[in-house]
N, C-alpha and C. Protein backbone atom coordinates (compact mmCIF):
# COMPACT_ATOMS: atom_id res chain seq x y z
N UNK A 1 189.85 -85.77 13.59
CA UNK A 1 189.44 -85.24 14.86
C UNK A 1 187.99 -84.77 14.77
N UNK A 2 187.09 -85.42 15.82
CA UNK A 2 185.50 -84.71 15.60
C UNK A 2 185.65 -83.77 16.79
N UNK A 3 184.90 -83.05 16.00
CA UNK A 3 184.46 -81.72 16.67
C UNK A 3 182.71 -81.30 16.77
N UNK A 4 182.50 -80.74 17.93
CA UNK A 4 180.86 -81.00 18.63
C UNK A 4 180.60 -79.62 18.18
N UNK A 5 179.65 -78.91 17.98
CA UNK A 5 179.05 -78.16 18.15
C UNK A 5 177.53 -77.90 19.19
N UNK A 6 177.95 -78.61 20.26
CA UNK A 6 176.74 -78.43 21.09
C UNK A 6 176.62 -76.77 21.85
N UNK A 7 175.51 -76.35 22.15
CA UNK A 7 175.16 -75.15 22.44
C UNK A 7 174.58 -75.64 23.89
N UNK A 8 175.06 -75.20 25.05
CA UNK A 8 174.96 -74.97 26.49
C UNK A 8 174.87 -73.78 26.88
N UNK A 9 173.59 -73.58 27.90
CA UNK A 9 173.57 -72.07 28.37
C UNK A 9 172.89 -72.53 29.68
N UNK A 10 173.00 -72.27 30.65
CA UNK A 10 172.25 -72.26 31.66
C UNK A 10 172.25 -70.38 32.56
N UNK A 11 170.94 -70.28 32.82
CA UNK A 11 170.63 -68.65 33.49
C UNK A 11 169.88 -69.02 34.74
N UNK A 12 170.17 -68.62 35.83
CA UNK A 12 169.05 -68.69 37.22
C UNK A 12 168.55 -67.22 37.19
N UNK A 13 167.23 -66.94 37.52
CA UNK A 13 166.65 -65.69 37.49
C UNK A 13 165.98 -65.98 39.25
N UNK A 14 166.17 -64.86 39.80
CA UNK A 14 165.45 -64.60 41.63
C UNK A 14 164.04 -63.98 41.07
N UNK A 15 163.10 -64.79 41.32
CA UNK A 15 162.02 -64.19 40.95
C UNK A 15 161.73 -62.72 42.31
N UNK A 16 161.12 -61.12 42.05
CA UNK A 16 161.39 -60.11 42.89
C UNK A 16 159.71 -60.76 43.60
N UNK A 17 160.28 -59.95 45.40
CA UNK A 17 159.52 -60.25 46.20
C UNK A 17 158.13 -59.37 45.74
N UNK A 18 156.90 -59.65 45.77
CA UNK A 18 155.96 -58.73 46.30
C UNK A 18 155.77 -58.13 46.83
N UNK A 19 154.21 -57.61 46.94
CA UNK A 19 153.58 -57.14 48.46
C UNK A 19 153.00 -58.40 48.95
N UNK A 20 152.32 -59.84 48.73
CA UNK A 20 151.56 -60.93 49.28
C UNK A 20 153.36 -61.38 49.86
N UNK A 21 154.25 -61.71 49.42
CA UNK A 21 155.08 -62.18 50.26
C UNK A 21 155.47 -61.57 51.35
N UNK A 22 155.92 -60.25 51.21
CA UNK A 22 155.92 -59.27 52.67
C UNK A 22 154.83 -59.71 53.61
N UNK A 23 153.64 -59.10 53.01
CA UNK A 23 152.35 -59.55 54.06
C UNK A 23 152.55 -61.06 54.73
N UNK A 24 152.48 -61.98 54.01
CA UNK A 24 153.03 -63.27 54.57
C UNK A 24 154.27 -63.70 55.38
N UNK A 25 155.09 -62.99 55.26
CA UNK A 25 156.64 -62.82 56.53
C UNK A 25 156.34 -61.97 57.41
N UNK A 26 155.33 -61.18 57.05
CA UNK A 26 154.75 -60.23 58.68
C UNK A 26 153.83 -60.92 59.09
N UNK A 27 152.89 -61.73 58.54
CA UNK A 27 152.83 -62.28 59.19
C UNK A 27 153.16 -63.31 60.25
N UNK A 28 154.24 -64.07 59.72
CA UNK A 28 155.13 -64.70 60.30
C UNK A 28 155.73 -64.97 61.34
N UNK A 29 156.32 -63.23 61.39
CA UNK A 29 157.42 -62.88 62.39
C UNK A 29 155.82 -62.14 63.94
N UNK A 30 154.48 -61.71 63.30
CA UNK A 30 153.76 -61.56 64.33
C UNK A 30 153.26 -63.22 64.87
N UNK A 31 153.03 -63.82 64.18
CA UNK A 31 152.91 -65.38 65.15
C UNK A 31 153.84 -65.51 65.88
N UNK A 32 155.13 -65.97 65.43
CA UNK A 32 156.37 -65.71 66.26
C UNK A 32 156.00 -65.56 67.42
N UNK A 33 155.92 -63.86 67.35
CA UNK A 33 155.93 -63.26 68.84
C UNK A 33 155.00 -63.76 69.54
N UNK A 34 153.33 -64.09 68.96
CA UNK A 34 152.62 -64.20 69.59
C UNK A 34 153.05 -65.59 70.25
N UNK A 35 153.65 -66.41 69.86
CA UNK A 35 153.84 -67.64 70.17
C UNK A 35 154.70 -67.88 71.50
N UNK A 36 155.51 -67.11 71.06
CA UNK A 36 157.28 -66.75 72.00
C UNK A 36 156.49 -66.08 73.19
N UNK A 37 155.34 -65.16 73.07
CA UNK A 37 155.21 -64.66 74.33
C UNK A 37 154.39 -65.61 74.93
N UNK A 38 153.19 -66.61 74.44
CA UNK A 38 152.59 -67.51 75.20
C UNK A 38 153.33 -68.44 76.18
N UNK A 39 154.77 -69.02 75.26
CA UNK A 39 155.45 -70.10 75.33
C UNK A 39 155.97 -69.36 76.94
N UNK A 40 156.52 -68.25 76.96
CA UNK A 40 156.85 -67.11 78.27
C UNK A 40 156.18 -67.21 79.42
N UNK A 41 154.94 -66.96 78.62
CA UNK A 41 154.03 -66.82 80.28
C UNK A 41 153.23 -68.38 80.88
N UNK A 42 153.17 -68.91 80.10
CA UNK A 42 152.55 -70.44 80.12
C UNK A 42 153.31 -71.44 80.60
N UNK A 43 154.66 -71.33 80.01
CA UNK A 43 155.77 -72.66 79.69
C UNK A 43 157.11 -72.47 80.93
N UNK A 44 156.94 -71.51 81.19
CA UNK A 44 158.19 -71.09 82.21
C UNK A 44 159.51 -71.71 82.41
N UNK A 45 159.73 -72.75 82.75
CA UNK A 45 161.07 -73.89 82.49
C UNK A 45 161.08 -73.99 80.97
N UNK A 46 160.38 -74.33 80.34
CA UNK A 46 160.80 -75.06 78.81
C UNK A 46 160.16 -73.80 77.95
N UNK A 47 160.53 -73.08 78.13
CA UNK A 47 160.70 -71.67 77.36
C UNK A 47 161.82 -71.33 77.05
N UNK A 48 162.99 -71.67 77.14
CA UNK A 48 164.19 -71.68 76.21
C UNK A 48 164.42 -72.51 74.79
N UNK A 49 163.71 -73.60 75.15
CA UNK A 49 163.26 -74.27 73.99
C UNK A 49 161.85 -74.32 73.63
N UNK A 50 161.30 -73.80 73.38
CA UNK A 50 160.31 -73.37 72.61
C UNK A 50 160.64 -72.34 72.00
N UNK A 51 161.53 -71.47 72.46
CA UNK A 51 162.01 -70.03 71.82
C UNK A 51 162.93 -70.30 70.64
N UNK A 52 163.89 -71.60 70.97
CA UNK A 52 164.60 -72.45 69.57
C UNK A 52 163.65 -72.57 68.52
N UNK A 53 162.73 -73.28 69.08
CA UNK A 53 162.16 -74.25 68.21
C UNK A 53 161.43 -73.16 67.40
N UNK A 54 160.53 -72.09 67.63
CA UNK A 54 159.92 -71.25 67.15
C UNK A 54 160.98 -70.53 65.76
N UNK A 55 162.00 -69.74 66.43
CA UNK A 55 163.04 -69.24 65.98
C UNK A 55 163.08 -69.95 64.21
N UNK A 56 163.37 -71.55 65.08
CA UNK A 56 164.26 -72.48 63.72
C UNK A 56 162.91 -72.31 62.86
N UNK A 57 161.48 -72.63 63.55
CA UNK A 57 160.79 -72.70 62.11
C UNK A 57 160.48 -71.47 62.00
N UNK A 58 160.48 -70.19 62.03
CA UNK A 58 160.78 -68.71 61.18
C UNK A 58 161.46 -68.98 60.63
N UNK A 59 162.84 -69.18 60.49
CA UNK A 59 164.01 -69.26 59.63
C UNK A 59 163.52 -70.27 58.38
N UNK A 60 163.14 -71.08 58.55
CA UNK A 60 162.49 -71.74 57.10
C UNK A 60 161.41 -71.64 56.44
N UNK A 61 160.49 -70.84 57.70
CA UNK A 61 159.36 -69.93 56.60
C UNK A 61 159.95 -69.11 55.40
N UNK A 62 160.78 -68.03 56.21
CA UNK A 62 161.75 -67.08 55.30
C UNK A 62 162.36 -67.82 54.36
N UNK A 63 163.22 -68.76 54.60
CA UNK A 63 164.09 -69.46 53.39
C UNK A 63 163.12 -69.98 52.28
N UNK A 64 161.90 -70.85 52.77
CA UNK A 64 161.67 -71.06 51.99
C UNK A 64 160.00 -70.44 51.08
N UNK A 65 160.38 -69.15 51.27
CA UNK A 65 159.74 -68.29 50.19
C UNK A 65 160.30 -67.73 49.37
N UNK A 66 161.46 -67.96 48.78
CA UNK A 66 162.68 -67.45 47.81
C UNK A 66 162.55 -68.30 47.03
N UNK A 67 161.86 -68.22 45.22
CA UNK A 67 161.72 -68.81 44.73
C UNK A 67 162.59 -68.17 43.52
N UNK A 68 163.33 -69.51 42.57
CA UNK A 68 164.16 -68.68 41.63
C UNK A 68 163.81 -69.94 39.99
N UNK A 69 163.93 -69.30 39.23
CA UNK A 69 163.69 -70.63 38.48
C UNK A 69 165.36 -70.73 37.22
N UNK A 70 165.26 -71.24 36.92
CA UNK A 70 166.83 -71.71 35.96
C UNK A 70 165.94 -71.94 34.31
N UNK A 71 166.78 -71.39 33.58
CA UNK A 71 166.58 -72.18 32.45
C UNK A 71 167.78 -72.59 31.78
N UNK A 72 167.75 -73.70 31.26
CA UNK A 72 168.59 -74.53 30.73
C UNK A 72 168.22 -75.06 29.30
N UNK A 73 169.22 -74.34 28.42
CA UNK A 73 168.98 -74.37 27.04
C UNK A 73 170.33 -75.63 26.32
N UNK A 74 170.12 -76.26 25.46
CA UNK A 74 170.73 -77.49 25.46
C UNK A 74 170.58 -78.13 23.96
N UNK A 75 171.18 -77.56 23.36
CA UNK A 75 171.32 -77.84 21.50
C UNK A 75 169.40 -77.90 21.43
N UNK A 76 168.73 -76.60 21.61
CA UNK A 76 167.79 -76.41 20.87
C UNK A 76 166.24 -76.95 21.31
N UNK A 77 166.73 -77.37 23.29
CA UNK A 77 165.49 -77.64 24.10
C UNK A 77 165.98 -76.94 25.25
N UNK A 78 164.63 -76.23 25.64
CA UNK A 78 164.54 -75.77 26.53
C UNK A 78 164.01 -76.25 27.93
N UNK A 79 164.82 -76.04 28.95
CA UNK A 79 163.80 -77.11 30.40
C UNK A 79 164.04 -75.61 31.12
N UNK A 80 163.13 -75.52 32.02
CA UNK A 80 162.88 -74.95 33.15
C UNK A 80 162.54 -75.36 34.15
N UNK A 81 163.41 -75.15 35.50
CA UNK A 81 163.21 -75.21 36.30
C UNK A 81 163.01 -74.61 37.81
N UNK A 82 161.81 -75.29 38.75
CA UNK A 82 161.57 -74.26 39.53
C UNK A 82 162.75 -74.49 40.77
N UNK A 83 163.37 -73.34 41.36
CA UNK A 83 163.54 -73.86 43.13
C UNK A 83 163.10 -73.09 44.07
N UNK A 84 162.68 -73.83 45.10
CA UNK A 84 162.30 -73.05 45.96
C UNK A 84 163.14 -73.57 47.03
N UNK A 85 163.22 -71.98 47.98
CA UNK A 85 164.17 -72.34 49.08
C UNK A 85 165.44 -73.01 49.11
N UNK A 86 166.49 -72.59 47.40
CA UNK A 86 167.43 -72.66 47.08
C UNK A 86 168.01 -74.50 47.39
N UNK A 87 166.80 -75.31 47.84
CA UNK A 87 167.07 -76.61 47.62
C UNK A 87 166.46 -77.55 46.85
N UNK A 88 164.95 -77.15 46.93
CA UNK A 88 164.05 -77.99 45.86
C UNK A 88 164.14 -77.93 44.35
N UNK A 89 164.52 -78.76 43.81
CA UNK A 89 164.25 -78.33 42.02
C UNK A 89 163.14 -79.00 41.39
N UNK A 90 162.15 -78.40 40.66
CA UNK A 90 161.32 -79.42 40.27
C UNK A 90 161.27 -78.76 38.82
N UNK A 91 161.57 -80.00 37.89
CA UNK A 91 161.36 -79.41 36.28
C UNK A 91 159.59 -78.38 36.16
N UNK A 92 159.82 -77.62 35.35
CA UNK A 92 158.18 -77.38 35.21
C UNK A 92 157.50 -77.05 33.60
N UNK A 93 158.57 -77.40 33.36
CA UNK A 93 158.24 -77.26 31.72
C UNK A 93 159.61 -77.26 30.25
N UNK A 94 159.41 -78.33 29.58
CA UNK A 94 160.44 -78.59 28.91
C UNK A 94 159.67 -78.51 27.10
N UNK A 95 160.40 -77.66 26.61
CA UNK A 95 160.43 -77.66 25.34
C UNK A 95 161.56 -76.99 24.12
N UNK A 96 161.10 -78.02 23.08
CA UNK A 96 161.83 -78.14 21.78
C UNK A 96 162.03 -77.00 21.41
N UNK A 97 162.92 -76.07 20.41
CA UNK A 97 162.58 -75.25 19.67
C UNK A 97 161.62 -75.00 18.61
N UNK A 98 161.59 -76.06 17.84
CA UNK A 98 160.56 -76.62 17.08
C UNK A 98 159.29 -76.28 17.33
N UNK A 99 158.62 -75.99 18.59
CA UNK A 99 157.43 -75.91 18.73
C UNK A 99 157.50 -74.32 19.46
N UNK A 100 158.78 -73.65 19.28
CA UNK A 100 158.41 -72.20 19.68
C UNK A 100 157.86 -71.69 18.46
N UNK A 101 156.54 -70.89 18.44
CA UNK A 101 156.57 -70.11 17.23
C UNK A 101 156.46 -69.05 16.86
N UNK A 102 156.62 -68.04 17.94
CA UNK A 102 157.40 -66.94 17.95
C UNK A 102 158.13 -66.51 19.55
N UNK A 103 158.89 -65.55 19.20
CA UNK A 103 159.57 -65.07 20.60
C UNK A 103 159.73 -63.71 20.18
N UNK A 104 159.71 -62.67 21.70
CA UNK A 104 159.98 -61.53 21.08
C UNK A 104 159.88 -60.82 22.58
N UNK A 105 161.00 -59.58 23.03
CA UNK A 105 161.16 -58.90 24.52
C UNK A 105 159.53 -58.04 24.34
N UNK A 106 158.79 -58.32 25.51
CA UNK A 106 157.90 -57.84 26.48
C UNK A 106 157.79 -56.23 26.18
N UNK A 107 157.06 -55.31 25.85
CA UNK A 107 157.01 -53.78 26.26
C UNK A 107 156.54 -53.62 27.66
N UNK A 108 157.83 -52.69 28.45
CA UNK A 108 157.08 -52.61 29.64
C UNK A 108 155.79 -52.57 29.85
N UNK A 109 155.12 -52.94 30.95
CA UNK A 109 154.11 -52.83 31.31
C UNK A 109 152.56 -53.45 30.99
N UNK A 110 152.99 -54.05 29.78
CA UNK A 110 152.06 -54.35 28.90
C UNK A 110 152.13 -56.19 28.93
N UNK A 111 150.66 -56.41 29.04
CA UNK A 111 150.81 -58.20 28.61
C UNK A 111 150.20 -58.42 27.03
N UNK A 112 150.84 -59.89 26.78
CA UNK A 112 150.94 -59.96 25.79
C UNK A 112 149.71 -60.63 25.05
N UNK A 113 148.50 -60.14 24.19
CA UNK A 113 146.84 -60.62 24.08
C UNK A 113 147.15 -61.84 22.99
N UNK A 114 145.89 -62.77 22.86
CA UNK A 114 145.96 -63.55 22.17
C UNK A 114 145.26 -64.91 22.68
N UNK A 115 145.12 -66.28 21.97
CA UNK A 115 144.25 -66.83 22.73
C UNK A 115 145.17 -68.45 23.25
N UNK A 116 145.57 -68.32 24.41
CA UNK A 116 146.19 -69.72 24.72
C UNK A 116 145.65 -70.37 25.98
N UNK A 117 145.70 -71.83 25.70
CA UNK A 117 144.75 -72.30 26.93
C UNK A 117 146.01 -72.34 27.75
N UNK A 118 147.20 -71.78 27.88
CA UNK A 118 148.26 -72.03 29.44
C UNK A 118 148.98 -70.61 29.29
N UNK A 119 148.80 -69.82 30.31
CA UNK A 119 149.82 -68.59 30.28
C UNK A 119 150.55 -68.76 31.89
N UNK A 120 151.84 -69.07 31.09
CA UNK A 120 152.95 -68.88 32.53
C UNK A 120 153.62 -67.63 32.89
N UNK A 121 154.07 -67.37 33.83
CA UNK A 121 155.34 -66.10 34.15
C UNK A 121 156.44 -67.22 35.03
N UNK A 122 157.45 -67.20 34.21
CA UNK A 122 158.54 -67.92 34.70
C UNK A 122 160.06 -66.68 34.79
N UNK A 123 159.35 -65.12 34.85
CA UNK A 123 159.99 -64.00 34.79
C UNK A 123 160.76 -63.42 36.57
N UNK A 124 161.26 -62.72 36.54
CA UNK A 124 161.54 -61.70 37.40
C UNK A 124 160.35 -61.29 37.94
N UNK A 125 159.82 -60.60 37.22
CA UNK A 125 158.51 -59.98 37.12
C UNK A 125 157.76 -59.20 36.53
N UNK A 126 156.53 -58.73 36.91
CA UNK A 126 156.08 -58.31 35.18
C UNK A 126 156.43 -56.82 35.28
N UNK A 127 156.74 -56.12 35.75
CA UNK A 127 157.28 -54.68 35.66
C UNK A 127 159.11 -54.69 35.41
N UNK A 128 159.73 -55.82 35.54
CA UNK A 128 160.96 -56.00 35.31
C UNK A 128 161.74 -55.76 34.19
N UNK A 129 162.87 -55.26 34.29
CA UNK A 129 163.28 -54.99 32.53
C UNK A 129 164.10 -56.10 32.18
N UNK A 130 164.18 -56.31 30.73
CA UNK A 130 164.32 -58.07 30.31
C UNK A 130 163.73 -58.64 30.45
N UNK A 131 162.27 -58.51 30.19
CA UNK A 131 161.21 -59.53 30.21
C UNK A 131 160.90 -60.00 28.82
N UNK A 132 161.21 -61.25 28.16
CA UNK A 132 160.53 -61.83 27.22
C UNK A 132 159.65 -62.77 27.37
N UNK A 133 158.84 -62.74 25.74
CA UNK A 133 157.97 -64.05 25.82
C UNK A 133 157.94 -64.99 24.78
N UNK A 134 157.68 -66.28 24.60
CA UNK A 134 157.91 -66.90 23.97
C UNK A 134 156.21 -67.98 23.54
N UNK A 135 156.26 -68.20 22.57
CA UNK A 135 154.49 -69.00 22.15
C UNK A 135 154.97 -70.16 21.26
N UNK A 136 154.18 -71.27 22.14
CA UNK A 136 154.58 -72.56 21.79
C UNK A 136 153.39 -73.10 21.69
N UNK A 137 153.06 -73.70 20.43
CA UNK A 137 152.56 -74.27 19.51
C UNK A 137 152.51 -76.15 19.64
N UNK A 138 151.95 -76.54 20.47
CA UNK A 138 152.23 -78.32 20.88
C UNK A 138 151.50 -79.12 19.47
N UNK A 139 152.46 -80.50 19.63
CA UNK A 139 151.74 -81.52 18.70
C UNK A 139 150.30 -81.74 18.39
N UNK A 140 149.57 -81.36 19.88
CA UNK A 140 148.16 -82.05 20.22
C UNK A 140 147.23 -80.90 20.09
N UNK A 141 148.31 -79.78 19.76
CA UNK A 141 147.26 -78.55 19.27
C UNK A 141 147.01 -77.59 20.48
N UNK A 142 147.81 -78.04 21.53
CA UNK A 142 147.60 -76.91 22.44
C UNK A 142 149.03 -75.61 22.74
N UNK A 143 147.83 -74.28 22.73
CA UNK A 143 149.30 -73.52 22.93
C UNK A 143 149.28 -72.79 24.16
N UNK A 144 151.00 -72.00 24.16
CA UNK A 144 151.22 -71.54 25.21
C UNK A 144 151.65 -70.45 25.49
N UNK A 145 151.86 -69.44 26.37
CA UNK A 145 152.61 -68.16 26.60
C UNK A 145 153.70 -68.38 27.94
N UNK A 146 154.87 -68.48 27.07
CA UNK A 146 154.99 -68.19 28.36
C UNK A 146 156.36 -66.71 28.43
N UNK A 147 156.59 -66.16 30.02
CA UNK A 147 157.39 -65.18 29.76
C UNK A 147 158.72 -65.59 30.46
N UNK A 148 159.35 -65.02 30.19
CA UNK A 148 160.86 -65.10 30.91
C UNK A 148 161.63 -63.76 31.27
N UNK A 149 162.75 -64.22 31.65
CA UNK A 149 163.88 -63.39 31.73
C UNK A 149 165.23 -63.65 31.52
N UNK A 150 165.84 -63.63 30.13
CA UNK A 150 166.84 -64.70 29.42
C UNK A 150 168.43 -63.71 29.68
N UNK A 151 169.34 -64.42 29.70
CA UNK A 151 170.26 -63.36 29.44
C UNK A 151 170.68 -63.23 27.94
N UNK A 152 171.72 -62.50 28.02
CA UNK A 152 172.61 -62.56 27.00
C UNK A 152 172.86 -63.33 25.99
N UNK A 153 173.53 -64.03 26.38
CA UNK A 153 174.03 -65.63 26.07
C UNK A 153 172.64 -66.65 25.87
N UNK A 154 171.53 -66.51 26.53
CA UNK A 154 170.33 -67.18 26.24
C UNK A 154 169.67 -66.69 25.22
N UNK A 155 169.76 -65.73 24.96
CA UNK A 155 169.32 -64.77 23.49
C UNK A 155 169.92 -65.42 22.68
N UNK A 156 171.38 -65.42 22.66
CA UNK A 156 172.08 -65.58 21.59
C UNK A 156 171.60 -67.39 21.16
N UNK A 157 171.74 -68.22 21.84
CA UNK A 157 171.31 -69.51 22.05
C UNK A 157 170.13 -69.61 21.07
N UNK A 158 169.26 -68.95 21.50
CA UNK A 158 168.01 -68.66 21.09
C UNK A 158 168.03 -68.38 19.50
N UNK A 159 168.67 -67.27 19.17
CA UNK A 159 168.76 -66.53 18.09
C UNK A 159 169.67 -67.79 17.36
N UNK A 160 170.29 -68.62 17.13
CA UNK A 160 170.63 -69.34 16.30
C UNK A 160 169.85 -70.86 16.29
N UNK A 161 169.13 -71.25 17.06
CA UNK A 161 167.88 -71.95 16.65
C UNK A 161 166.07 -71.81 15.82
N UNK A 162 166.04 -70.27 16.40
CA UNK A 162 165.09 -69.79 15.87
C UNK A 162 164.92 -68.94 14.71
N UNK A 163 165.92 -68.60 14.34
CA UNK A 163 165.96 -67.49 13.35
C UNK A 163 165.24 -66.48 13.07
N UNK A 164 164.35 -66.51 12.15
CA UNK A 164 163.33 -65.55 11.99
C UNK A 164 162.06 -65.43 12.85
N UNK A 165 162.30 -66.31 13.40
CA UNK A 165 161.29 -66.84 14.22
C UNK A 165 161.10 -65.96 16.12
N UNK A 166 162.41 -65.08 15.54
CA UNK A 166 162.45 -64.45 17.00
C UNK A 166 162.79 -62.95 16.50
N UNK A 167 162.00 -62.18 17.17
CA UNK A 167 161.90 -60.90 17.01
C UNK A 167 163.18 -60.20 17.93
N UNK A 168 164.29 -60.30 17.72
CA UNK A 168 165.44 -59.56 18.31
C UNK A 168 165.69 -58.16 17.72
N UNK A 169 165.16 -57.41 18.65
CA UNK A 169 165.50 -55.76 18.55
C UNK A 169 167.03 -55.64 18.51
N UNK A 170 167.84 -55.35 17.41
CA UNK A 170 168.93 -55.00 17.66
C UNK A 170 169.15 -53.58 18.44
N UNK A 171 168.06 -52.60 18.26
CA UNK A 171 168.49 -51.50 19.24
C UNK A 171 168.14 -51.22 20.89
N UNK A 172 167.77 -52.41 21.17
CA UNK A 172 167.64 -53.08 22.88
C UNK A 172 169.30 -53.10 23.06
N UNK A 173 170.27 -53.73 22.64
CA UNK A 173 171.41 -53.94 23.02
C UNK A 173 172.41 -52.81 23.12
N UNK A 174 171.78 -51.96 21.71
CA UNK A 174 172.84 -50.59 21.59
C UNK A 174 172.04 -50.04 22.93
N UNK A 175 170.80 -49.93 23.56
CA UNK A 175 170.73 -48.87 24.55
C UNK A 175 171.03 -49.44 25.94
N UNK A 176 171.54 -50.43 25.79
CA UNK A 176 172.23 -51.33 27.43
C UNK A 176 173.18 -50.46 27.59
């Protein structure tokens, strides 16, 4: 009888709203009005539909500023992916373990110095708790930062591909 040892983890993280996204849905909802009231005084008969039509595209402004990204860990590669507006998926970055070369959880507040030509936030956010980061080291000599927000189970994933190679605070878990 064969037996697999493959390692599957998948995590979706809601990246948290801002202040530029607020500002941008107020703005929104003031076009709206401004629109809804032109459509009022201008349009008189076909101002019930214009008031739809306005309505429907608010509703997908809003929807689609909810951006969340997934990571998907998979015997020892990592893919990430973005969605926006809980329908689009677009990969945005896939890598080996092999080319992580270190990992280690974020101190609040603080970013992480050093010299890489690509720094991502694929996190919650940067004041968020559970923020890690991870530095990847490419074939062609280019490196990277990037941060996350892993769970549990993505740690653990983690922690048996990387070994020493990942700075796991055991007393992060005792103070959960």
């Amino acid at each position: 009888m064969n037996t697999y040892n493959d390692t599957f983890v998948e995590h979706i993280v809601r990246r948290k709203r801002g202040g530029a996204e607020l500002l941008v849905k107020i703005g929104f909802v003031v076009l709206a009005l401004i629109l809804i009231a032109l459509a009022f005084w201008f349009l008189g008969s076909f101002f019930p539909f214009f008031f739809a039509v306005i309505l429907i595209l608010l509703f997908f402004a809003f929807k689609y500023t909810v951006k969340e990204f997934e990571y998907s860990f998979i015997n020892g590669d990592v893919d990430i992916d973005r969605i926006d507006g809980k329908r689009r998926r677009k990969n945005i970055l896939s890598v080996n373990c092999r080319e992580i070369t270190s990992m280690a959880p974020c101190e609040k507040g603080t970013e992480v110095s050093g010299n890489f030509a690509q720094t991502f936030d694929y996190s919650e956010g940067k004041g968020c708790p559970g923020r890690w980061y991870f530095t990847v080291e490419r074939a062609d000599g280019t490196s990277m930062l990037v941060y996350f927000s892993p769970s549990e189970r993505l740690l653990n994933a983690f922690k048996l591909y990387l070994g020493r190679r990942m700075d796991y605070v055991a007393t992060q878990t005792e103070e959960e």
